[in-house]
N, C-alpha and C. Protein backbone atom coordinates (compact mmCIF):
# COMPACT_ATOMS: atom_id res chain seq x y z
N UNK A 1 164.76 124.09 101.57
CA UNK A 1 164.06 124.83 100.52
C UNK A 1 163.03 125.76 101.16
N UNK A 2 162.72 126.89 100.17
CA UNK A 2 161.82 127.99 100.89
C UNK A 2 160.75 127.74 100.36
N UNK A 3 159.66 127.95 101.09
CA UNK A 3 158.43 127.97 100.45
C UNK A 3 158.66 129.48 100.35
N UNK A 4 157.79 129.52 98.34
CA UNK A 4 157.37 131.20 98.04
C UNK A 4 156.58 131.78 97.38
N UNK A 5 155.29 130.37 97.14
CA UNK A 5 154.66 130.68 96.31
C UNK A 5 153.80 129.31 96.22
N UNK A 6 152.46 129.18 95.28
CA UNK A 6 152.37 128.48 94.46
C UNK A 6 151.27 128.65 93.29
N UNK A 7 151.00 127.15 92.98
CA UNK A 7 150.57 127.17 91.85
C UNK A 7 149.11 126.69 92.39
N UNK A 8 147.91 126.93 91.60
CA UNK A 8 146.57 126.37 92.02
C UNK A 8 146.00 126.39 90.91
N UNK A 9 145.74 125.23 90.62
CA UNK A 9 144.84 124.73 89.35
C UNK A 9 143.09 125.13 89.45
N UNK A 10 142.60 125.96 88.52
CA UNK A 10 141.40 125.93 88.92
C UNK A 10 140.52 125.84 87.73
N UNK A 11 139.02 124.97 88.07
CA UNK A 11 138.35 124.47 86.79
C UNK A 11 137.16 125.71 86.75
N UNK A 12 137.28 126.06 85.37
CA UNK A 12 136.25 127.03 85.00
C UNK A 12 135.57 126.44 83.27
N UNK A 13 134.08 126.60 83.65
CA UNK A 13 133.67 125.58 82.58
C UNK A 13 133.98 126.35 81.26
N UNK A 14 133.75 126.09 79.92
CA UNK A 14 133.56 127.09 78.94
C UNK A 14 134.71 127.59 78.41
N UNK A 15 135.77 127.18 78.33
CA UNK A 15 137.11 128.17 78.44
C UNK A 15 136.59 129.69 79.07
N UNK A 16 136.49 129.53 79.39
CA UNK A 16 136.13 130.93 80.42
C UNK A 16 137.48 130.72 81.70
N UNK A 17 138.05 132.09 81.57
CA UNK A 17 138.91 132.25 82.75
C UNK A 17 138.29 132.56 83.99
N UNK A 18 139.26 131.82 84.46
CA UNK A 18 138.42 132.54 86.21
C UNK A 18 138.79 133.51 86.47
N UNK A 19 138.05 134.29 87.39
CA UNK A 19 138.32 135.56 88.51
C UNK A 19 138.71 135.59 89.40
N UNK A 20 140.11 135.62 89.34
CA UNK A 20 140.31 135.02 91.02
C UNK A 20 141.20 136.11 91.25
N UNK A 21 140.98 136.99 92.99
CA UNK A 21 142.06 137.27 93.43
C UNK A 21 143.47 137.90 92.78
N UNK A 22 143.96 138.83 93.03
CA UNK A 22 144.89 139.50 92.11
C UNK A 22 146.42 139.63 93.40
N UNK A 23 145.27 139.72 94.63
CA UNK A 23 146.55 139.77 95.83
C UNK A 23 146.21 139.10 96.75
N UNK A 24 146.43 138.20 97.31
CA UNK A 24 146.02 137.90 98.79
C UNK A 24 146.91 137.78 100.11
N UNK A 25 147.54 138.56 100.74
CA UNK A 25 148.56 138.60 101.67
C UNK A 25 149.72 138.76 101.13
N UNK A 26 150.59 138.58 101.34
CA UNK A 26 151.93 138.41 100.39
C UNK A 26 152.41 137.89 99.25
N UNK A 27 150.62 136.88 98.95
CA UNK A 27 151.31 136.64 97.70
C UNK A 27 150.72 137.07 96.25
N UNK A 28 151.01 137.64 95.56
CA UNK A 28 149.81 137.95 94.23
C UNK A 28 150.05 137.04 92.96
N UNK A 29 149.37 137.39 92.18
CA UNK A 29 149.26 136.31 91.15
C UNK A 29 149.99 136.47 90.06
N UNK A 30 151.01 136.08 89.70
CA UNK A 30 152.23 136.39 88.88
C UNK A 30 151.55 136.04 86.95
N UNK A 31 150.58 135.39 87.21
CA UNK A 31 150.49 134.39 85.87
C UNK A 31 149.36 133.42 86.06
N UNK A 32 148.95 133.68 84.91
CA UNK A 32 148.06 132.69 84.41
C UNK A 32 147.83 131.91 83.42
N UNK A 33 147.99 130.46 83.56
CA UNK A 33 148.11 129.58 81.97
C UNK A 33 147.27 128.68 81.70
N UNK A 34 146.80 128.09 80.59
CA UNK A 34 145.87 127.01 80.13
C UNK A 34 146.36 126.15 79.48
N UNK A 35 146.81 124.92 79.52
CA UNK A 35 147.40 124.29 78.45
C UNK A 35 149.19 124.31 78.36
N UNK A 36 149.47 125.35 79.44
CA UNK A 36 151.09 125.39 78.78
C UNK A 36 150.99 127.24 78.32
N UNK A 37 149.97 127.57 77.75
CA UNK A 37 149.98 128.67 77.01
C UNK A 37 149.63 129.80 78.37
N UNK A 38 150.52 130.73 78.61
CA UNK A 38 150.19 132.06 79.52
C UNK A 38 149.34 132.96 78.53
N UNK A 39 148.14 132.93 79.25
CA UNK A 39 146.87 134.24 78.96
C UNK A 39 147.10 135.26 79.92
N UNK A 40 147.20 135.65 81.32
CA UNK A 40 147.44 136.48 81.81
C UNK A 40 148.46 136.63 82.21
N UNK A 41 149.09 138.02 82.60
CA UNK A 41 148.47 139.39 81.94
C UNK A 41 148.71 139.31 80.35
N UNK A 42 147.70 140.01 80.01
CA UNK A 42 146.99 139.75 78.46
C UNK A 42 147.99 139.23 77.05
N UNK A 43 147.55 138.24 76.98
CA UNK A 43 148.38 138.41 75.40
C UNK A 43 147.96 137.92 74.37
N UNK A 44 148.04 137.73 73.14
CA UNK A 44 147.53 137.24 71.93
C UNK A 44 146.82 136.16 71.69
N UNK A 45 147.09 135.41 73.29
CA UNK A 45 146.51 133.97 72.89
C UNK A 45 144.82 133.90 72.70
N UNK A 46 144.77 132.79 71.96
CA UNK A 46 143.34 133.06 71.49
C UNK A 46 142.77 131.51 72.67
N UNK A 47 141.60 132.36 73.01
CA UNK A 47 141.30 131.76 74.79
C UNK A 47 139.83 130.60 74.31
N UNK A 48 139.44 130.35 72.78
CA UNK A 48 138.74 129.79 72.52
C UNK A 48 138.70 127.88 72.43
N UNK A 49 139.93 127.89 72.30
CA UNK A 49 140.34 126.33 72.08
C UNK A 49 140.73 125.46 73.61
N UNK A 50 140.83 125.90 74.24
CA UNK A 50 141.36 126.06 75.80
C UNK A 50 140.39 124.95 76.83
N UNK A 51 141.60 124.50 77.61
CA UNK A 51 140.79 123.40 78.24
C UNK A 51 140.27 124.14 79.60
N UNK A 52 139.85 123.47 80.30
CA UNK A 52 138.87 124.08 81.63
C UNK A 52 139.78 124.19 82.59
N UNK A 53 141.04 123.83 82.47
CA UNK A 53 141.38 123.67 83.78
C UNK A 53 142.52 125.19 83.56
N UNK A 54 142.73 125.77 84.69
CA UNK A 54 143.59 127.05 84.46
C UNK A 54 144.38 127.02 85.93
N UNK A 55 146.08 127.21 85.43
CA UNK A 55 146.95 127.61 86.37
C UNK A 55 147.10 128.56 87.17
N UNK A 56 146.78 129.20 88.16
CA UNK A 56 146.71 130.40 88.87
C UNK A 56 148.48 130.33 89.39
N UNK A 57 149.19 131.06 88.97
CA UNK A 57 150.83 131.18 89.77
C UNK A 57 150.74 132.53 90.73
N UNK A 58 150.57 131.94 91.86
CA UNK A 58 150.99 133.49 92.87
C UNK A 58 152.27 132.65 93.51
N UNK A 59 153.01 134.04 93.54
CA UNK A 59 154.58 134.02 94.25
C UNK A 59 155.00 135.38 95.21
N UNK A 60 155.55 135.11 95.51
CA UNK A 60 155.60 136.66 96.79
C UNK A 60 156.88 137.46 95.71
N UNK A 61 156.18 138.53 96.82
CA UNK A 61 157.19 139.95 96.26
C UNK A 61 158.76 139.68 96.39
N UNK A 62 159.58 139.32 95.22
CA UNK A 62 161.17 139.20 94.86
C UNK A 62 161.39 137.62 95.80
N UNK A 63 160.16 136.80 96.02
CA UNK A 63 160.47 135.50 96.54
C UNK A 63 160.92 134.93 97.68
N UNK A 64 160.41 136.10 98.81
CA UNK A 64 160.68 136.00 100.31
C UNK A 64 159.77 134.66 100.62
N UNK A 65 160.68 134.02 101.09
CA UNK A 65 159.69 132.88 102.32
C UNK A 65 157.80 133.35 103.08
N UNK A 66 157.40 132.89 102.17
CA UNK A 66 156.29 132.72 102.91
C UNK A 66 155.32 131.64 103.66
N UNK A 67 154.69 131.36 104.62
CA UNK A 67 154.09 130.29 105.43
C UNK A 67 153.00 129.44 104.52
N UNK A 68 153.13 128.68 105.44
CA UNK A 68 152.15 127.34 104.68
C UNK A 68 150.45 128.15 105.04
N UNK A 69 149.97 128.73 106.04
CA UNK A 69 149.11 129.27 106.09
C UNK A 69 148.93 130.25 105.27
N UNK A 70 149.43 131.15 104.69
CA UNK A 70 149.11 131.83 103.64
C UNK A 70 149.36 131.10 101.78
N UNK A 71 149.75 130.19 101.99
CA UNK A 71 149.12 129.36 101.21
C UNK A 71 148.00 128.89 101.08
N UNK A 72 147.51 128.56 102.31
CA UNK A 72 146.18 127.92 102.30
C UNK A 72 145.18 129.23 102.01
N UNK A 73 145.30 130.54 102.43
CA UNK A 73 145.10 131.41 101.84
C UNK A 73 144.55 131.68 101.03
N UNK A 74 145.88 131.74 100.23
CA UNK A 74 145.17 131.63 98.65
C UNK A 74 144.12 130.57 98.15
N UNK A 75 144.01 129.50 98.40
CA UNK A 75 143.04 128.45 98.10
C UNK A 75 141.57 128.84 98.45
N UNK A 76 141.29 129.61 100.08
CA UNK A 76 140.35 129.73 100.54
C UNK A 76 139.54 130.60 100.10
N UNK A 77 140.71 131.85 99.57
CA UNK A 77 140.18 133.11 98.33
C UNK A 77 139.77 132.60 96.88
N UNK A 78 140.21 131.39 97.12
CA UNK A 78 139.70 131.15 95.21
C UNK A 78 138.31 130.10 95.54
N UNK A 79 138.29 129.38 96.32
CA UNK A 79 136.93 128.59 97.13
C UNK A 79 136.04 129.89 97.34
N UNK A 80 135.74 130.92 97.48
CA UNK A 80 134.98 131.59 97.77
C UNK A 80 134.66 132.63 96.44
N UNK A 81 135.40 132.28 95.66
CA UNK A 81 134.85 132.60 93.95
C UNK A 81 133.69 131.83 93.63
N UNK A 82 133.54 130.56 94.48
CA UNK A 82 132.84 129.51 93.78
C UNK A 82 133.31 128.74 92.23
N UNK A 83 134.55 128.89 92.44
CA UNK A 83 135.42 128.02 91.10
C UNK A 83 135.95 127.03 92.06
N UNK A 84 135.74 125.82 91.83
CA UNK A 84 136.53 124.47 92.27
C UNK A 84 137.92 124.44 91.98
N UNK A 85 138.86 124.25 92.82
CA UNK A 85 140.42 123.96 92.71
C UNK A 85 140.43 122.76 92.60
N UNK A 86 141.41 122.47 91.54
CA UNK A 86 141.76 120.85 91.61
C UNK A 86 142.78 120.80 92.49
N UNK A 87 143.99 121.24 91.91
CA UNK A 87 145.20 120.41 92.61
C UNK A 87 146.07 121.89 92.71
N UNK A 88 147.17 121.72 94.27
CA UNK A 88 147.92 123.12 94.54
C UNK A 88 149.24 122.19 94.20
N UNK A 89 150.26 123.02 94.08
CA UNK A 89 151.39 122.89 93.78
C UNK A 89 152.20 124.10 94.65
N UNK A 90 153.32 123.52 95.24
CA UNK A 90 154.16 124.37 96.44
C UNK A 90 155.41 124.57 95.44
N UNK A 91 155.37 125.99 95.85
CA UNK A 91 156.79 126.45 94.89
C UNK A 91 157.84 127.03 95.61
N UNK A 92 158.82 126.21 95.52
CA UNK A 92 159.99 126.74 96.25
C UNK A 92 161.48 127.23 95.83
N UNK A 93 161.88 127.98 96.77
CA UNK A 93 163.54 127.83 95.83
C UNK A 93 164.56 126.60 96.36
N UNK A 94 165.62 126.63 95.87
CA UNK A 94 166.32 125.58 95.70
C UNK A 94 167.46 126.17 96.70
N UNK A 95 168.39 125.37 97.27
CA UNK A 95 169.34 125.93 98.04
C UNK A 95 170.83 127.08 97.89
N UNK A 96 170.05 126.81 96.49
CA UNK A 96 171.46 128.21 95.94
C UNK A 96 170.17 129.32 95.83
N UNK A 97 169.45 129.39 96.49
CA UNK A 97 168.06 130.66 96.07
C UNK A 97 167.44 130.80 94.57
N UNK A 98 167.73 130.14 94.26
CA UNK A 98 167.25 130.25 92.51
C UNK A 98 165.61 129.15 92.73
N UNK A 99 164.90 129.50 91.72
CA UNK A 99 163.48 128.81 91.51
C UNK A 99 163.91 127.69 91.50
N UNK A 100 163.36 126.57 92.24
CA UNK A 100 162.97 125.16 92.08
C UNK A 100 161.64 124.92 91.17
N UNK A 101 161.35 125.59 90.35
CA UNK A 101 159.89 125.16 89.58
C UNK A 101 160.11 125.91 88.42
N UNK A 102 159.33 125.12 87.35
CA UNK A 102 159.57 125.90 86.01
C UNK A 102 159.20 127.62 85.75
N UNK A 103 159.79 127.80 84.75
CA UNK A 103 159.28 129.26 84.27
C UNK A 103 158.45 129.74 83.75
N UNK A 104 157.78 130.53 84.02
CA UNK A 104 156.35 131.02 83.49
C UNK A 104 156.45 131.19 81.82
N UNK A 105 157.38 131.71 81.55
CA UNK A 105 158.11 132.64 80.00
C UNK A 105 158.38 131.37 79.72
């Protein structure tokens, strides 16, 4: 399996979204969700009821293999927001190249 991405949970108090990072090396941030529900890039959802914790999904450009160090990467760019990460999640494809991890949509 390839590593190509992942996921990084991050706690922001208030339903308040975090600011995190839009690119960091190869990988940028595909999505953002609270609850199950995708808020970024923008949509109808109403961001008031919303728990603290928020999904950050970065995945590389069309899902090229990228290193475990630029994973860590991304973590170190969102640690220096001063927003606490809970938990990362490694996203990979599967051996026919198709996503091993759910769909954003």
């Amino acid at each position: 399996m390839e590593l190509v991405g992942c996921d990084v949970f991050v706690y922001s108090e208030n339903g308040t979204m975090p600011d995190v990072p839009k690119q960091i090396g190869p990988l940028r941030l595909e999505l953002m969700s609270n609850r199950g529900t995708k808020v970024w890039p923008a949509t109808a959802a109403r961001l008031d009821y919303f728990a603290d914790e928020w999904r950050c999904r970065f995945t590389s450009e069309g899902d090229k293999p990228v290193k475990r160090g630029e994973v860590d990467a991304v973590v170190r760019a969102i640690m220096e927001t001063g927003k606490p990460w809970t938990r990362i999640q490694a996203l990979h494809l599967a051996k026919d190249g198709s996503r091993a991890f759910s769909s954003p949509y």
